[in-house]
C-alpha atoms as a PDB file:
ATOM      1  CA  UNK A   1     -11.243   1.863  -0.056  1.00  0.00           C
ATOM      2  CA  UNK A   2      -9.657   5.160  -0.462  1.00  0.00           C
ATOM      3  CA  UNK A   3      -5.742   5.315  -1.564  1.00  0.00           C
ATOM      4  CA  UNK A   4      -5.318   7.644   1.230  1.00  0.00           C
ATOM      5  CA  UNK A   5      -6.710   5.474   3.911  1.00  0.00           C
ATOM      6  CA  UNK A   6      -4.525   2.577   2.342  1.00  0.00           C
ATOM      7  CA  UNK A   7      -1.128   4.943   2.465  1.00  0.00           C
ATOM      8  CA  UNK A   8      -1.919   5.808   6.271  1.00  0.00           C
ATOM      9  CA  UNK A   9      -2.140   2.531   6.921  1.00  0.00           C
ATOM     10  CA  UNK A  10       0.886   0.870   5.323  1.00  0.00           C
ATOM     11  CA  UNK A  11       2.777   4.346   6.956  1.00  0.00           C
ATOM     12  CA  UNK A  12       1.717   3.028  10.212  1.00  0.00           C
ATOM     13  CA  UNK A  13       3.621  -0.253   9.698  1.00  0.00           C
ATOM     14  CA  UNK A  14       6.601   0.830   8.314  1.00  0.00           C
ATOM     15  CA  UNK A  15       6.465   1.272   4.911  1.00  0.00           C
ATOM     16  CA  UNK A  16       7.925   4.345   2.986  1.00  0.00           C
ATOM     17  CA  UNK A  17       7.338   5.435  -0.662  1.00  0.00           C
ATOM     18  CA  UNK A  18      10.388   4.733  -3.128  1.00  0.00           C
ATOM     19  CA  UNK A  19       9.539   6.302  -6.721  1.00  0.00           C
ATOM     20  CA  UNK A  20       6.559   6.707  -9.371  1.00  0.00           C
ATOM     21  CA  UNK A  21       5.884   4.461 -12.078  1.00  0.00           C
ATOM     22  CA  UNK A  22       3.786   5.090 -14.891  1.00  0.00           C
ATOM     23  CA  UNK A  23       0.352   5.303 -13.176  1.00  0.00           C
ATOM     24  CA  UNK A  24       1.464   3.569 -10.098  1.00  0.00           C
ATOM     25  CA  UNK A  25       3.514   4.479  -6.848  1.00  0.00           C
ATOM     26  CA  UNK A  26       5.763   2.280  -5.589  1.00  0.00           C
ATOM     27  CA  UNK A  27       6.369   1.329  -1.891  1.00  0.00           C
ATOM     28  CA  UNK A  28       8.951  -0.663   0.205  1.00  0.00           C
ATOM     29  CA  UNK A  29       7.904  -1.962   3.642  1.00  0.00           C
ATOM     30  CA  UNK A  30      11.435  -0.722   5.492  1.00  0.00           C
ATOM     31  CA  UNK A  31      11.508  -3.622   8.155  1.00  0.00           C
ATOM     32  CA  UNK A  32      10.981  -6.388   5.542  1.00  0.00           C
ATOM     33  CA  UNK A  33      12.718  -5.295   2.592  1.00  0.00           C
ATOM     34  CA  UNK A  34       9.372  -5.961   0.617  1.00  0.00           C
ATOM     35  CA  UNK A  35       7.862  -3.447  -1.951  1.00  0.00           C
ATOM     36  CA  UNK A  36       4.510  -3.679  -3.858  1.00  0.00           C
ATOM     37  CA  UNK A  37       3.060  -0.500  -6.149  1.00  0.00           C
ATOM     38  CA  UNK A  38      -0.074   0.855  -5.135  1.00  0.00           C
ATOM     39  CA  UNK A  39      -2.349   2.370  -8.294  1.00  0.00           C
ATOM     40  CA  UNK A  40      -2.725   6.474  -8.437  1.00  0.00           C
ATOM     41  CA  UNK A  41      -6.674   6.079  -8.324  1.00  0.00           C
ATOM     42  CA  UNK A  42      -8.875   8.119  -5.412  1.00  0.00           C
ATOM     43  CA  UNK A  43     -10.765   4.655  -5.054  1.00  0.00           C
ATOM     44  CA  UNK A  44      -9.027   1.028  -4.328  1.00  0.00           C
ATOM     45  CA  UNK A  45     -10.570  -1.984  -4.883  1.00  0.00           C
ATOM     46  CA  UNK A  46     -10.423  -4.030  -1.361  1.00  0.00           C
ATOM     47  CA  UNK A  47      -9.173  -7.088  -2.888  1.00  0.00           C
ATOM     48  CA  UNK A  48      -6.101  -4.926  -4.503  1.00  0.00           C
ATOM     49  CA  UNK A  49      -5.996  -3.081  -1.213  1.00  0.00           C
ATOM     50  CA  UNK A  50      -5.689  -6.786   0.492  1.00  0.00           C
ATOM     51  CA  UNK A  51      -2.723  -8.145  -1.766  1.00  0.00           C
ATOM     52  CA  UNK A  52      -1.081  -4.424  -1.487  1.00  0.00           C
ATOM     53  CA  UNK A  53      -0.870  -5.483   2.518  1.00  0.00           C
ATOM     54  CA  UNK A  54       0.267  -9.152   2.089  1.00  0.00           C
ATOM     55  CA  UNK A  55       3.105  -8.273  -0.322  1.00  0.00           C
ATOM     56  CA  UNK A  56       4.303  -5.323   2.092  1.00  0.00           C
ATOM     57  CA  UNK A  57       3.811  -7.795   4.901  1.00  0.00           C
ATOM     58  CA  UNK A  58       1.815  -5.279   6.654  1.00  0.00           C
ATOM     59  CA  UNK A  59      -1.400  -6.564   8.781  1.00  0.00           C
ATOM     60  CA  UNK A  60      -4.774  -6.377   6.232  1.00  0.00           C
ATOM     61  CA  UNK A  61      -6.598  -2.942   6.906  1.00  0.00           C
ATOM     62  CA  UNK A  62     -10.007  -3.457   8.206  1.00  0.00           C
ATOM     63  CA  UNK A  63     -13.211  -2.416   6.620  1.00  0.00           C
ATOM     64  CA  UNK A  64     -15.061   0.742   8.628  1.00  0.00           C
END
């Protein structure tokens, strides 16, 4: 998946970005209090795109 289509979608539920890390970005899902970093690559693998979603506690973005 793309990074973008992965930020949109966390966005949608809530979550906001918090600082940069080395070669990561880290986010913090404002209604649960829970953060997970999301890699600074174009492409995403789905299963890292997956776990990105359950530690946020955001609903798992579909595949189009």
């Amino acid at each position: 998946m793309k990074q973008i289509d992965l930020i949109k979608h966390i966005r949608k539920y809530g979550c906001v970005f918090l600082r940069e890390g080395g070669s990561h970005s880290v986010w913090c899902n404002t209604f649960t209090g829970r953060t997970s970093t999301i890699p600074r690559h174009n492409e995403i693998n789905t299963h890292i795109g997956k776990k990105i979603c359950e530690d946020l506690g955001v609903p798992i973005i579909k595949k189009r």
